[in-house]
N, C-alpha and C. Protein backbone atom coordinates (compact mmCIF):
# COMPACT_ATOMS: atom_id res chain seq x y z
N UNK A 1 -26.33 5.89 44.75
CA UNK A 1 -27.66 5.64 44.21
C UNK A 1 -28.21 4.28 44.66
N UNK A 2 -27.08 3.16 44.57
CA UNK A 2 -27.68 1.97 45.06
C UNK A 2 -28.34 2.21 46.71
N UNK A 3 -28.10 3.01 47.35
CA UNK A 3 -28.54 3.10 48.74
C UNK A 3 -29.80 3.47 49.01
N UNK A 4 -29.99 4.57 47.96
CA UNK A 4 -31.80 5.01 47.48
C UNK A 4 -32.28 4.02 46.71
N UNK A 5 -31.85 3.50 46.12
CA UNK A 5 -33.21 2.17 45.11
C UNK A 5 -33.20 1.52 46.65
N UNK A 6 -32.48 1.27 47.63
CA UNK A 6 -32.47 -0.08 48.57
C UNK A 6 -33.83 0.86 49.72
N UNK A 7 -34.03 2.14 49.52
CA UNK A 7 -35.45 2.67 50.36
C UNK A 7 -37.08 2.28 49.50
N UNK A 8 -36.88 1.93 48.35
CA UNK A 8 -37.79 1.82 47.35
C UNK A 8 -38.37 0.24 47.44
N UNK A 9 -39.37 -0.17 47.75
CA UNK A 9 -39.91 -1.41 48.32
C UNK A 9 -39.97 -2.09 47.40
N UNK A 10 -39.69 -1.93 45.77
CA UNK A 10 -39.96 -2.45 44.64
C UNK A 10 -38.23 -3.27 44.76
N UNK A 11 -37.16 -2.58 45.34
CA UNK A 11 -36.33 -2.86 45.05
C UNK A 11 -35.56 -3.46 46.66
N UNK A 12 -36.12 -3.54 47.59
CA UNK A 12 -36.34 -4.09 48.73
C UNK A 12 -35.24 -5.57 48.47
N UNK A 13 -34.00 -6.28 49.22
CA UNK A 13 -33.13 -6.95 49.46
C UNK A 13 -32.75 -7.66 47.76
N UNK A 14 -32.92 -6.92 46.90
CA UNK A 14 -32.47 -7.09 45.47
C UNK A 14 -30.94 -6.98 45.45
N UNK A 15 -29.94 -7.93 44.79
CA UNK A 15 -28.81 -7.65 45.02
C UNK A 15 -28.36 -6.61 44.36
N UNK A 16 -26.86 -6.33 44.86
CA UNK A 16 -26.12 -5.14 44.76
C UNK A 16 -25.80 -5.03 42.94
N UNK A 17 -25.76 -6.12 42.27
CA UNK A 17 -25.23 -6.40 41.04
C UNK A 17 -26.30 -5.64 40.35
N UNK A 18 -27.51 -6.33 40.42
CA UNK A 18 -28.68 -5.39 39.45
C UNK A 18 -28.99 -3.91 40.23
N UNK A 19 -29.02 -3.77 41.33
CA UNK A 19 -29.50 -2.72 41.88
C UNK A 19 -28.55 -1.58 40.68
N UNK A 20 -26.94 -2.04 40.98
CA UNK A 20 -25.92 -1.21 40.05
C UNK A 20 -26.37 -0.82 38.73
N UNK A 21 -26.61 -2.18 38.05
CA UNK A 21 -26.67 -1.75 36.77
C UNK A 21 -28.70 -0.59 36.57
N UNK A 22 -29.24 -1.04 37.42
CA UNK A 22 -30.76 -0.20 37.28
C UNK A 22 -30.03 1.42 38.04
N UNK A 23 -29.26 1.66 39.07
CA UNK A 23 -28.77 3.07 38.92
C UNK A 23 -27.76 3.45 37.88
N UNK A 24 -27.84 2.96 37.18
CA UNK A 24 -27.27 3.39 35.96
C UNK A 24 -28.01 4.24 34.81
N UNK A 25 -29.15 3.92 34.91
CA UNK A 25 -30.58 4.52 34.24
C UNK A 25 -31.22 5.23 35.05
N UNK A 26 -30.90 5.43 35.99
CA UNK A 26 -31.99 6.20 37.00
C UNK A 26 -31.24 7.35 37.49
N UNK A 27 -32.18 8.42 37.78
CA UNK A 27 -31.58 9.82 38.15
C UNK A 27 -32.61 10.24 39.48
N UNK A 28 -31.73 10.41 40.06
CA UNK A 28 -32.18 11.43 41.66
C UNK A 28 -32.71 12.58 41.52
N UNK A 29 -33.87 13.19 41.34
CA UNK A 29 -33.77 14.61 41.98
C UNK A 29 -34.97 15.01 43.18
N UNK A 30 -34.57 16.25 43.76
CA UNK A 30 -34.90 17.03 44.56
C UNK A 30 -36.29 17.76 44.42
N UNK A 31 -37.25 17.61 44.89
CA UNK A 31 -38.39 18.59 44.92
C UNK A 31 -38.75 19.22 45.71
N UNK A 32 -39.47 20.33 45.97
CA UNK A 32 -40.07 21.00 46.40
C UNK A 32 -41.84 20.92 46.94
N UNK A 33 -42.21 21.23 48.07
CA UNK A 33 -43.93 21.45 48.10
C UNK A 33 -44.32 21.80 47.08
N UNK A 34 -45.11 21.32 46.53
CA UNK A 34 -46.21 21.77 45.24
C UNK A 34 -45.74 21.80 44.30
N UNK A 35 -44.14 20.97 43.93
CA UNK A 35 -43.45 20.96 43.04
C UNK A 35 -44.53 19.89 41.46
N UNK A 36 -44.42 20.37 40.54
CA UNK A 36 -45.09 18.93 39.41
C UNK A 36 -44.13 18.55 39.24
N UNK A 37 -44.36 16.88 38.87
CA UNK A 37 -43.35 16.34 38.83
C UNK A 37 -43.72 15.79 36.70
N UNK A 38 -45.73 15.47 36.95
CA UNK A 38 -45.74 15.95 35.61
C UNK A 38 -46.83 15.78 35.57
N UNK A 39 -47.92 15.77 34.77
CA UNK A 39 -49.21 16.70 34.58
C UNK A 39 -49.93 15.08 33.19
N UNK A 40 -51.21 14.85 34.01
CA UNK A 40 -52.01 14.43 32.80
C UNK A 40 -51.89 14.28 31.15
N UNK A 41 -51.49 13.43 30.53
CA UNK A 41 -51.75 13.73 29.29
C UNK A 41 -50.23 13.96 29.14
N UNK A 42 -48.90 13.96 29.79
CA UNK A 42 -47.75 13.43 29.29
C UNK A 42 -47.38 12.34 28.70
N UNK A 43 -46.49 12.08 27.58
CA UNK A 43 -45.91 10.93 27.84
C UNK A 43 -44.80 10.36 27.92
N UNK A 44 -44.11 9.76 28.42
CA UNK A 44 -42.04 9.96 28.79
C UNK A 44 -42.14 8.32 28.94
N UNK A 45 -41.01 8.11 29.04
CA UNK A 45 -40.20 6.62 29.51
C UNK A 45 -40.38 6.52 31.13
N UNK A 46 -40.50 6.99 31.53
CA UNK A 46 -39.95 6.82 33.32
C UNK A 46 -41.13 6.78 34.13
N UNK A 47 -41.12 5.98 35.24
CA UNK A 47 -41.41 5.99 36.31
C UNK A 47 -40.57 6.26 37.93
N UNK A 48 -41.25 6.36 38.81
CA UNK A 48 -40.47 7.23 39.59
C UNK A 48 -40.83 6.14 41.58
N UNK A 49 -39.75 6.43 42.03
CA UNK A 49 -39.65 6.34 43.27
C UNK A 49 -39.42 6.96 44.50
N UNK A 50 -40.41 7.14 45.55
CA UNK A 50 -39.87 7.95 46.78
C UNK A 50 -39.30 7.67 47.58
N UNK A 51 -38.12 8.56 47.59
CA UNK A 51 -36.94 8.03 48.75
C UNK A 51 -37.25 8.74 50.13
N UNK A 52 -37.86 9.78 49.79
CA UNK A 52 -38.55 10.92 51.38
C UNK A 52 -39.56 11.64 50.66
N UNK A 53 -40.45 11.59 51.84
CA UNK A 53 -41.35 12.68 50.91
C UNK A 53 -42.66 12.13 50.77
N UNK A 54 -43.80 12.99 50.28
CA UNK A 54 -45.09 12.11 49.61
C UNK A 54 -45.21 12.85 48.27
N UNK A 55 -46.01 12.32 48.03
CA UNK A 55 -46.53 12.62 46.48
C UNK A 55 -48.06 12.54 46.17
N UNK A 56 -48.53 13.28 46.05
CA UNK A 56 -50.22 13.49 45.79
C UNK A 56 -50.36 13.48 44.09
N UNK A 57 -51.30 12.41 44.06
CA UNK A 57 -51.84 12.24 42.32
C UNK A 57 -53.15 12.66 42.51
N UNK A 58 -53.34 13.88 41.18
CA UNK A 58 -54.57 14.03 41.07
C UNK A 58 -54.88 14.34 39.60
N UNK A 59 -56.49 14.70 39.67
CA UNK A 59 -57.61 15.28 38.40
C UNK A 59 -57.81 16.51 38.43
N UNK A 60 -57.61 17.29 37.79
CA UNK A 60 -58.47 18.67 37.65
C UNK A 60 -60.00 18.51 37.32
N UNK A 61 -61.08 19.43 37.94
CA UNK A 61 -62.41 19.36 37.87
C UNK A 61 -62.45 20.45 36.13
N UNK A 62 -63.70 20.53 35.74
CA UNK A 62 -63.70 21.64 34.76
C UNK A 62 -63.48 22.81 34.96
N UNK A 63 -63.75 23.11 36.38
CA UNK A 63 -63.66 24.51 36.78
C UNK A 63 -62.46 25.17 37.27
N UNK A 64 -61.09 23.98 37.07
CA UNK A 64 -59.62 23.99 37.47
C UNK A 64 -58.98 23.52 38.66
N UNK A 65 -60.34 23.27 39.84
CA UNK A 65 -60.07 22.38 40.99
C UNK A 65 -59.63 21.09 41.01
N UNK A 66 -59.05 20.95 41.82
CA UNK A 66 -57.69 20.05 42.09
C UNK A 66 -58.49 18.71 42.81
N UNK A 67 -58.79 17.48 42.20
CA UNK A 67 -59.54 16.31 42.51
C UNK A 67 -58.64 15.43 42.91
N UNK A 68 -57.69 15.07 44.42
CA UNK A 68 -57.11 14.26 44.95
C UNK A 68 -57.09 12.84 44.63
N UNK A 69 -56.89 11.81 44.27
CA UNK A 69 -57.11 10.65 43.75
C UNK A 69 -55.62 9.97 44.09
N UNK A 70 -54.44 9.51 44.79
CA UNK A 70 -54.25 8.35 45.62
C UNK A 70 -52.82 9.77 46.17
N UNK A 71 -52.23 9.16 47.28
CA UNK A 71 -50.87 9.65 47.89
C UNK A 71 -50.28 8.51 47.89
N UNK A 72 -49.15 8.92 47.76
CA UNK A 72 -47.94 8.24 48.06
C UNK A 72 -47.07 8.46 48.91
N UNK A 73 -45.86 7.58 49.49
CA UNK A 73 -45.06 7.61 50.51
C UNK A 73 -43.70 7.39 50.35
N UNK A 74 -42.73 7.60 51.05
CA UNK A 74 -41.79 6.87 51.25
C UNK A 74 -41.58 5.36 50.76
N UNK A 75 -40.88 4.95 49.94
CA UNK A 75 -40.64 3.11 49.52
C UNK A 75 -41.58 2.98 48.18
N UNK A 76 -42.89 3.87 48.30
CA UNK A 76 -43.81 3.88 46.83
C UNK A 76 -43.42 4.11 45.89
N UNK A 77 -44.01 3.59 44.64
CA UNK A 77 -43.75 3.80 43.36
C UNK A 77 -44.67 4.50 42.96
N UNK A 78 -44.45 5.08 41.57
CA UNK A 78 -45.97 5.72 41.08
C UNK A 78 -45.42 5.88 39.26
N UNK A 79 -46.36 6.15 38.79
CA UNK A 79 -46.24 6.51 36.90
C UNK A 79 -46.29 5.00 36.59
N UNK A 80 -45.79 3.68 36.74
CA UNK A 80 -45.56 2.35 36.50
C UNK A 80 -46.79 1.97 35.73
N UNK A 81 -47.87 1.77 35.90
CA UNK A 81 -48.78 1.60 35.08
C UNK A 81 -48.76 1.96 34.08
N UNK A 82 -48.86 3.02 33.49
CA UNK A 82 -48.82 4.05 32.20
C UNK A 82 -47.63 3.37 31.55
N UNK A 83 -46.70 3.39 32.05
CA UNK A 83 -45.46 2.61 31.33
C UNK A 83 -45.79 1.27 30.83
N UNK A 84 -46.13 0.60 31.68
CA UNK A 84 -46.64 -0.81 31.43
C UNK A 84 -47.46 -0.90 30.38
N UNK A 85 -48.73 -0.09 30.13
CA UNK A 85 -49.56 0.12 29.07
C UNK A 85 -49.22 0.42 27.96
N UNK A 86 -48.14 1.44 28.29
CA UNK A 86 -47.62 2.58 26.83
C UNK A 86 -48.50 3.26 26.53
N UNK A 87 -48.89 4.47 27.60
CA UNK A 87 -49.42 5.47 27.22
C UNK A 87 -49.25 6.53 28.35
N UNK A 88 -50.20 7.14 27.86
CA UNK A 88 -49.80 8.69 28.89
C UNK A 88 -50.15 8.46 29.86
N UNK A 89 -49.66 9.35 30.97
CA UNK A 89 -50.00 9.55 32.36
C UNK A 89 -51.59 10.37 32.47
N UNK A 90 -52.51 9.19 33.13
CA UNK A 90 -53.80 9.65 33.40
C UNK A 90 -54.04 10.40 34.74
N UNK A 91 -52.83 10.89 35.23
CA UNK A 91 -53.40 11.74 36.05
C UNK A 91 -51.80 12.77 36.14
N UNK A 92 -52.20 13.36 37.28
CA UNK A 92 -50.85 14.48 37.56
C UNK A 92 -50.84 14.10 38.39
N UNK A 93 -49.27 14.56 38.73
CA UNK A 93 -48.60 14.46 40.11
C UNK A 93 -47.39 14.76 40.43
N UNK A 94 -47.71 15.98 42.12
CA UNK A 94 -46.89 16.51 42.17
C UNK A 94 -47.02 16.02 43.74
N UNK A 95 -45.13 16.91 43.91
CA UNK A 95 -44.68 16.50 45.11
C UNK A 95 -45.67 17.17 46.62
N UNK A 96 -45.77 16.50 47.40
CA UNK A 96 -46.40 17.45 48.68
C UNK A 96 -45.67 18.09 50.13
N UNK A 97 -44.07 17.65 49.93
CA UNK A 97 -43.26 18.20 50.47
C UNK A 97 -41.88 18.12 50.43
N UNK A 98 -41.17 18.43 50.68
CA UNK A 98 -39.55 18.02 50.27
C UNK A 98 -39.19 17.04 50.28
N UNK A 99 -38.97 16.33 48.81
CA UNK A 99 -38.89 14.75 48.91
C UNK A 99 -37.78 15.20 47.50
N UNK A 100 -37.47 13.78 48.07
CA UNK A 100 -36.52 13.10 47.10
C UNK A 100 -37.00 11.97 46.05
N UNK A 101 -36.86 11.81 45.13
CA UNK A 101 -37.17 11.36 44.18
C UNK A 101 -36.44 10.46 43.16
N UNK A 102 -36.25 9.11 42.78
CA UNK A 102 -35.80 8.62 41.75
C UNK A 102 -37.08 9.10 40.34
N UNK A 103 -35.85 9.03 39.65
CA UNK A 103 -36.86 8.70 37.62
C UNK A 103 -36.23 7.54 37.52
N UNK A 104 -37.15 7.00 37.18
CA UNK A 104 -36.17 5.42 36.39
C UNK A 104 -36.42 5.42 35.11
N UNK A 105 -35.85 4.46 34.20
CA UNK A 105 -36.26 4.87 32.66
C UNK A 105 -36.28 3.33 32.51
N UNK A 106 -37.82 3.24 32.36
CA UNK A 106 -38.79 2.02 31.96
C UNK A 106 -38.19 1.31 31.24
N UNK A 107 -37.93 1.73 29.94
CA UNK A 107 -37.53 1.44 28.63
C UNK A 107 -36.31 0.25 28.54
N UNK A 108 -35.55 1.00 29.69
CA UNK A 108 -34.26 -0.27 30.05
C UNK A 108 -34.40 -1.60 31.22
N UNK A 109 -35.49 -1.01 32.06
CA UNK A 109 -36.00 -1.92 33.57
C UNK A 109 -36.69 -2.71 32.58
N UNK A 110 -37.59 -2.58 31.28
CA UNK A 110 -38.76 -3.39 31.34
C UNK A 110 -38.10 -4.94 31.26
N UNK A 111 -36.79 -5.35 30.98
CA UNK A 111 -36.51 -6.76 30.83
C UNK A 111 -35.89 -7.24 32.32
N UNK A 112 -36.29 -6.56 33.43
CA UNK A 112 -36.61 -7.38 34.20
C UNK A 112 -37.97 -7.43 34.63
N UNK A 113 -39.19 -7.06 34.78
CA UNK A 113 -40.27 -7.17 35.07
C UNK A 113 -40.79 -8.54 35.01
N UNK A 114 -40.52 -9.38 33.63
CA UNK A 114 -41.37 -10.45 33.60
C UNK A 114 -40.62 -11.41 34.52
N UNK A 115 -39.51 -11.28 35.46
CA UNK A 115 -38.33 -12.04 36.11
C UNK A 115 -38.84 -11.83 37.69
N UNK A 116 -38.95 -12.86 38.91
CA UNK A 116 -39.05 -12.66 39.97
C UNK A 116 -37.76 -12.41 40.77
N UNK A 117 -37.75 -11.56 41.63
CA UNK A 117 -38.89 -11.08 42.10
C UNK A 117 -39.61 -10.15 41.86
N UNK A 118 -39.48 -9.51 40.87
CA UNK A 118 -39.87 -7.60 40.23
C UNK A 118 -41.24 -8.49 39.80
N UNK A 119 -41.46 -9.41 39.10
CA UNK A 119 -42.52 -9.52 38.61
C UNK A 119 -43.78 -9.88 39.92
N UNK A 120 -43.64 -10.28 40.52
CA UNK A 120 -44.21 -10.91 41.97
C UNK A 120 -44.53 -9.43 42.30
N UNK A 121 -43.76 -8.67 42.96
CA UNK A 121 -43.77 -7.73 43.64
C UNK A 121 -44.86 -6.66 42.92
N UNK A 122 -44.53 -6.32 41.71
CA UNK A 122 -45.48 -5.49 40.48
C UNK A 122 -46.94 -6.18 40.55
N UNK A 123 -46.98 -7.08 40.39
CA UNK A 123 -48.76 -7.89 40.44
C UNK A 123 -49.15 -7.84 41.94
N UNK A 124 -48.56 -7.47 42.80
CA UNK A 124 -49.24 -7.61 44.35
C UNK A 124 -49.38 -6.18 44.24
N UNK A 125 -48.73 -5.39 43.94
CA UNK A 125 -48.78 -4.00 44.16
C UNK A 125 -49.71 -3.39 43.03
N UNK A 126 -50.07 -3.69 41.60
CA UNK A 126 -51.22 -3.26 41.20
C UNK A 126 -52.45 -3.51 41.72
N UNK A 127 -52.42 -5.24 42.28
CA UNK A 127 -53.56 -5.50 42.65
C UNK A 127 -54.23 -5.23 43.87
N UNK A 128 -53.01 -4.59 44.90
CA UNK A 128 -53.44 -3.61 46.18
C UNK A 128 -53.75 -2.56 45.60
N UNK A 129 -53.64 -1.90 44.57
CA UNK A 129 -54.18 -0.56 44.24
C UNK A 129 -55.51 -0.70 43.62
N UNK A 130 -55.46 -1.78 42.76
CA UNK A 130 -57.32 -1.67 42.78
C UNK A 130 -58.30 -2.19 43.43
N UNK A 131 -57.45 -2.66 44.55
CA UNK A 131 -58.62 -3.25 45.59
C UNK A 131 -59.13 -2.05 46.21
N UNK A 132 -57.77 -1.11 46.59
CA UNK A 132 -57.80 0.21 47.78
C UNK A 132 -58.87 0.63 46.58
N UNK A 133 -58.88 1.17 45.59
CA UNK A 133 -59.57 2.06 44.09
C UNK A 133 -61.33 1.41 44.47
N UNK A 134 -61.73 -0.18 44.66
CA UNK A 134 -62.68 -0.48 44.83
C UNK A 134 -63.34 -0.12 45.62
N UNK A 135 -62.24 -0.27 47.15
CA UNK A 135 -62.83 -0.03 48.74
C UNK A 135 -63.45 1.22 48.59
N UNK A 136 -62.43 2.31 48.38
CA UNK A 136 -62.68 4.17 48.10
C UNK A 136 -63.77 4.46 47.65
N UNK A 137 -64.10 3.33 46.51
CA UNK A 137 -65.53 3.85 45.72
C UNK A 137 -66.59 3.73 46.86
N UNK A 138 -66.00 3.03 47.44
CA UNK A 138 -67.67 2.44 49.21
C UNK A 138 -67.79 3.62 49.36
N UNK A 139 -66.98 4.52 49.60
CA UNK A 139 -67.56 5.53 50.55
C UNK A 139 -68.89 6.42 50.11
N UNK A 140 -69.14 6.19 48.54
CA UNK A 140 -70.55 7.12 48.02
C UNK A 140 -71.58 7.12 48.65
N UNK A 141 -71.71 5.49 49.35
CA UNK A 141 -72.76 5.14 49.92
C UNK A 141 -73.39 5.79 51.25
N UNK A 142 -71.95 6.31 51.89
CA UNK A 142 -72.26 6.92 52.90
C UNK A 142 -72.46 8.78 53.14
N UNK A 143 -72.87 8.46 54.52
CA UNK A 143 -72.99 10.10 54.32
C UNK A 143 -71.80 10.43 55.08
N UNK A 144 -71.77 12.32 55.64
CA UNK A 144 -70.58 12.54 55.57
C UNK A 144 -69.86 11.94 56.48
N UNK A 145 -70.66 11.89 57.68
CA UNK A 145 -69.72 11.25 59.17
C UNK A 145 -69.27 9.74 58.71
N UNK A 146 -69.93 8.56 58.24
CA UNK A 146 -69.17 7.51 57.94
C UNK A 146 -68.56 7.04 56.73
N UNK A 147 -68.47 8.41 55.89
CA UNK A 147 -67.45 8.37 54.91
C UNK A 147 -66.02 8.67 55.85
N UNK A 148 -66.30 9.96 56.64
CA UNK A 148 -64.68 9.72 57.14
C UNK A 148 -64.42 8.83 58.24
N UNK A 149 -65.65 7.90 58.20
CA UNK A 149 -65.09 7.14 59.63
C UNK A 149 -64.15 6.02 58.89
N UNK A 150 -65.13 5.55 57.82
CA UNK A 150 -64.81 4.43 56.97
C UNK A 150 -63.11 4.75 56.47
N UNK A 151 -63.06 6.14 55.94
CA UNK A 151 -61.81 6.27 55.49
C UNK A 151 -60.85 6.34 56.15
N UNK A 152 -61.13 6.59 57.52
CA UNK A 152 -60.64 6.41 58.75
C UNK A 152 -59.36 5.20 59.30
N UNK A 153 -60.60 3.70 59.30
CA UNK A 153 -60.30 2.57 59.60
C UNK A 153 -59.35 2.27 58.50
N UNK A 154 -60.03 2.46 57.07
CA UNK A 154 -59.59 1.68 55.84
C UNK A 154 -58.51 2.56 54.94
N UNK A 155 -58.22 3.47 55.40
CA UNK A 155 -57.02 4.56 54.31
C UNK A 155 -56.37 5.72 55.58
N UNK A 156 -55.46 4.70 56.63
CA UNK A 156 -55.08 5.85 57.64
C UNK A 156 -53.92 6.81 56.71
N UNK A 157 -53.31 6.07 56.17
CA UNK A 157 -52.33 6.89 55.21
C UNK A 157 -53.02 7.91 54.63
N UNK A 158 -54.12 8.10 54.53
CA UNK A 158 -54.83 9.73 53.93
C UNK A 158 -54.42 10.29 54.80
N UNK A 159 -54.73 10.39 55.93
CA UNK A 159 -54.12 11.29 56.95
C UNK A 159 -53.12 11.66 57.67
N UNK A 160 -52.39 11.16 56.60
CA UNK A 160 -50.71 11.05 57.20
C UNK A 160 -50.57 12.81 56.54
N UNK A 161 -50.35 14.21 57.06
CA UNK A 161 -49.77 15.14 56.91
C UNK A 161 -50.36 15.67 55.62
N UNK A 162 -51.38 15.38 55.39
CA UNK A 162 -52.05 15.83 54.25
C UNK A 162 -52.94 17.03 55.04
N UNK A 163 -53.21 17.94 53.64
CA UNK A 163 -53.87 19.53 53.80
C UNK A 163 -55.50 18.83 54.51
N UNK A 164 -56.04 19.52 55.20
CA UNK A 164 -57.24 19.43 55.26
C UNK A 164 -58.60 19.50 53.68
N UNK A 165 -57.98 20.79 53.26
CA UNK A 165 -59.15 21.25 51.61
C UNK A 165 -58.52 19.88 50.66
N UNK A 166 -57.39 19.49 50.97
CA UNK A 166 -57.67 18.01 50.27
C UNK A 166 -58.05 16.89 50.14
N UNK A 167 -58.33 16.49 51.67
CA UNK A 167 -58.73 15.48 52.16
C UNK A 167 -60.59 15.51 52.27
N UNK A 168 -60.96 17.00 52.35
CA UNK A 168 -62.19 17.20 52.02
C UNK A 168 -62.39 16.98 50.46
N UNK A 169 -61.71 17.37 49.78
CA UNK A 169 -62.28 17.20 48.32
C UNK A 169 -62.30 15.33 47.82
N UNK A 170 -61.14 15.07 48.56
CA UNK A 170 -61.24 13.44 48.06
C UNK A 170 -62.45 13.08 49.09
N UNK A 171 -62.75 13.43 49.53
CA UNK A 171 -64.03 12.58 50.65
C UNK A 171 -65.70 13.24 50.24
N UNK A 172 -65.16 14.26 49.26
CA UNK A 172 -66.40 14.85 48.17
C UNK A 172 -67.40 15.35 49.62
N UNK A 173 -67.14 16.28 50.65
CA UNK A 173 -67.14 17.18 51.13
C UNK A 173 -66.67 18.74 51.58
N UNK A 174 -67.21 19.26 52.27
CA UNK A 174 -66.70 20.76 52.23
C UNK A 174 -65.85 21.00 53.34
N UNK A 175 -65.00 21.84 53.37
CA UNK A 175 -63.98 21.81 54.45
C UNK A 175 -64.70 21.71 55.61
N UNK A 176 -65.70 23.08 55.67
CA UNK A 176 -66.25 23.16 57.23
C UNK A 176 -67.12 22.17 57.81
N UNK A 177 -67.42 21.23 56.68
CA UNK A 177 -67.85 19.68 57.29
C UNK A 177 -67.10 18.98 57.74
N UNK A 178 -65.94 18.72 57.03
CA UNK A 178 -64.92 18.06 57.61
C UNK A 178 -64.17 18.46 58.63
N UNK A 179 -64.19 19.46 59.45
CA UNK A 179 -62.72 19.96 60.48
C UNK A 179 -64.38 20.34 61.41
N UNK A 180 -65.82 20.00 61.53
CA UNK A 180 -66.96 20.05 61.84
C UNK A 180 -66.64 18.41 62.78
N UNK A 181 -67.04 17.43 61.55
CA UNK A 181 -67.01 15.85 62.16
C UNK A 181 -65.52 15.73 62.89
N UNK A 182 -64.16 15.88 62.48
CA UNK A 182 -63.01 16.25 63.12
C UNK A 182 -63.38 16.52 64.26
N UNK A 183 -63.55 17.38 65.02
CA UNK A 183 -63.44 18.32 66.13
C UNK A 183 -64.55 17.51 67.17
N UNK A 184 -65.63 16.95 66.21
CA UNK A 184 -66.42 15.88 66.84
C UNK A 184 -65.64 14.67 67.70
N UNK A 185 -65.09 14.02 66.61
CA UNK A 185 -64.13 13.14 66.99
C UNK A 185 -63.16 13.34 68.27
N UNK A 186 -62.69 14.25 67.80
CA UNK A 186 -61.15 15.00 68.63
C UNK A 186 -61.99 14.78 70.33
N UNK A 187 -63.00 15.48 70.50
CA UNK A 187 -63.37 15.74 71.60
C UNK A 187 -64.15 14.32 72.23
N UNK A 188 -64.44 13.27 71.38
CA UNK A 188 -65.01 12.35 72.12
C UNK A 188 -63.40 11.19 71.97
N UNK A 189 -62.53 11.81 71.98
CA UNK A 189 -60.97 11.58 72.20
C UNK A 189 -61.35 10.02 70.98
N UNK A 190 -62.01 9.75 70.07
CA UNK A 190 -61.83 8.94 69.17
C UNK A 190 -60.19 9.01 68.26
N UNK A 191 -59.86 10.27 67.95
CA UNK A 191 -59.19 10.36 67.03
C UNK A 191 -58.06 11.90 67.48
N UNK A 192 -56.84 12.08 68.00
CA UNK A 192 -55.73 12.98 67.62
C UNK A 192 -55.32 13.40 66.79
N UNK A 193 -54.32 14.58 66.96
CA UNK A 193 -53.55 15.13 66.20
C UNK A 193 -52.55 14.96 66.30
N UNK A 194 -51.79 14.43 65.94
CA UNK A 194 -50.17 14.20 66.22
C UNK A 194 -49.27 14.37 64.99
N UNK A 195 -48.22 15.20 65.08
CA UNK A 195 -47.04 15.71 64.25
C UNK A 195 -47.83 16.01 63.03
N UNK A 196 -48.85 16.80 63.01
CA UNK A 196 -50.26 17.07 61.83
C UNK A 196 -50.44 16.14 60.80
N UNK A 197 -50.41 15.11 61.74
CA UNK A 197 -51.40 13.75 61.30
C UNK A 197 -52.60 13.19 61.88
N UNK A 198 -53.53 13.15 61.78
CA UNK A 198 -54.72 12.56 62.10
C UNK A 198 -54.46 11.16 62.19
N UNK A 199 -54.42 10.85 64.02
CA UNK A 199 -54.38 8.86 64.41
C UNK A 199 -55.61 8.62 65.09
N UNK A 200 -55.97 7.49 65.02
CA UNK A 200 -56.54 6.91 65.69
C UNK A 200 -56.72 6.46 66.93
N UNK A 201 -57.24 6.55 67.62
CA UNK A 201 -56.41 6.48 69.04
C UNK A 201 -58.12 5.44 70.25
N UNK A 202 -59.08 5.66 69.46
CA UNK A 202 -60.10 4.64 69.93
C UNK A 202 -60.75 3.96 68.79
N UNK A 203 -60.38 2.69 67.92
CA UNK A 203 -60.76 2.11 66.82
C UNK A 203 -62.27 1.56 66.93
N UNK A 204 -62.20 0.92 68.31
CA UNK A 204 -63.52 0.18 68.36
C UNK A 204 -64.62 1.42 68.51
N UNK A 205 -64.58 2.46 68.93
CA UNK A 205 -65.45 3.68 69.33
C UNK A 205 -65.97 3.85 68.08
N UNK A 206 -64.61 4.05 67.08
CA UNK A 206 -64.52 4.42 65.38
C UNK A 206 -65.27 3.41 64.75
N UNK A 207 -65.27 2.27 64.81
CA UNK A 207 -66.23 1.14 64.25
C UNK A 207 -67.72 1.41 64.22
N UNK A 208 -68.27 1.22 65.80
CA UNK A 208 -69.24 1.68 66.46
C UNK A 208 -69.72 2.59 65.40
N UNK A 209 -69.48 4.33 65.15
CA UNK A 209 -69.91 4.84 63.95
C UNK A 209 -70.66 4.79 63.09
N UNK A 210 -69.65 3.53 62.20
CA UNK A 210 -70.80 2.87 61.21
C UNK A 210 -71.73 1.37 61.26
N UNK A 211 -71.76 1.62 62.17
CA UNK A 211 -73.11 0.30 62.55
C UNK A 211 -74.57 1.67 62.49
């Protein structure tokens, strides 16, 4: 277990002594594509880490559609907030492909948090998430082509192996707009496909865009 907390960036050159005693509270498991890991409006002790794998957090719309709202990766954390607060999980989230997974159980970690380096590390990493949460909101302003250009430059990790109908719904367009401006791109060789990830491959072209 100490070898998986040492893939988890929260827990990144932490010695072997605490790493031990925090896998002591923490449990490994295995998921599946489209696996939940747990759903809005829970509330538990744990937060969780990816050892392989991503993880898509989202909203349900009223009508039961599935409202994308951040991914995760490999070394990421996720649920930590909610813990921190003491309250439920404001969104769901499930796995998006065969990943591996720590639970940690908050309840026993929380007396190291206020201790560096966990505490250092936790305040840089909320406060990259509501900067990214601020940037994301930019995109209303635009229309559809330099919403995905913007999201482009500024959130390449969206397009790391993510579904297309999801990446349209977080960009609050319709598929055939999006794989429309895509194919735009593709052909003025701005942007590839590689290992069904969307790269970048002419940035300054991509800039250009939104001027």
């Amino acid at each position: 277990m100490i070898e998986k907390l040492k893939k988890i960036s929260l827990f990144f050159n932490i010695e072997d002594k605490i790493l031990e005693e925090i896998s002591s509270f923490s449990h490994l498991k295995k998921y599946n594509p489209d696996e939940i890991i747990f759903y809005e409006g829970e509330k538990d002790k744990y937060f969780y880490g990816i050892v392989t794998g991503s993880v898509l957090m989202y909203d349900i719309d009223l009508k039961g559609n599935i409202i994308p709202k951040n991914q995760f990766g490999c070394g990421d954390i996720f649920g930590l907030i909610s813990q921190i607060q003491n309250r439920e999980y404001c969104l769901s989230a499930k796995s998006e492909s065969d990943s591996e997974i720590i639970r940690i159980d908050y309840t026993k970690f929380q007396k190291f948090i206020s201790n560096p380096p966990f505490s250092d590390r936790i305040i840089k990493m909320l406060s990259n998430q509501i900067l990214q949460e601020m940037e994301f909101n930019k995109l209303q302003k635009y229309d559809a082509t330099k919403r995905l250009v913007y999201a482009l430059l500024n959130f390449p990790k969206k397009f790391i192996r993510k579904k297309k109908y999801l990446l349209a719904k977080e960009l609050n367009m319709s598929p055939e707009t999006l794989s429309r401006i895509l194919s735009k791109l593709r052909n003025e060789e701005i942007i590839c496909y590689c290992e069904k990830s969307i790269k970048v491959i002419d940035e300054e072209k991509l800039k250009n865009l939104l001027n």
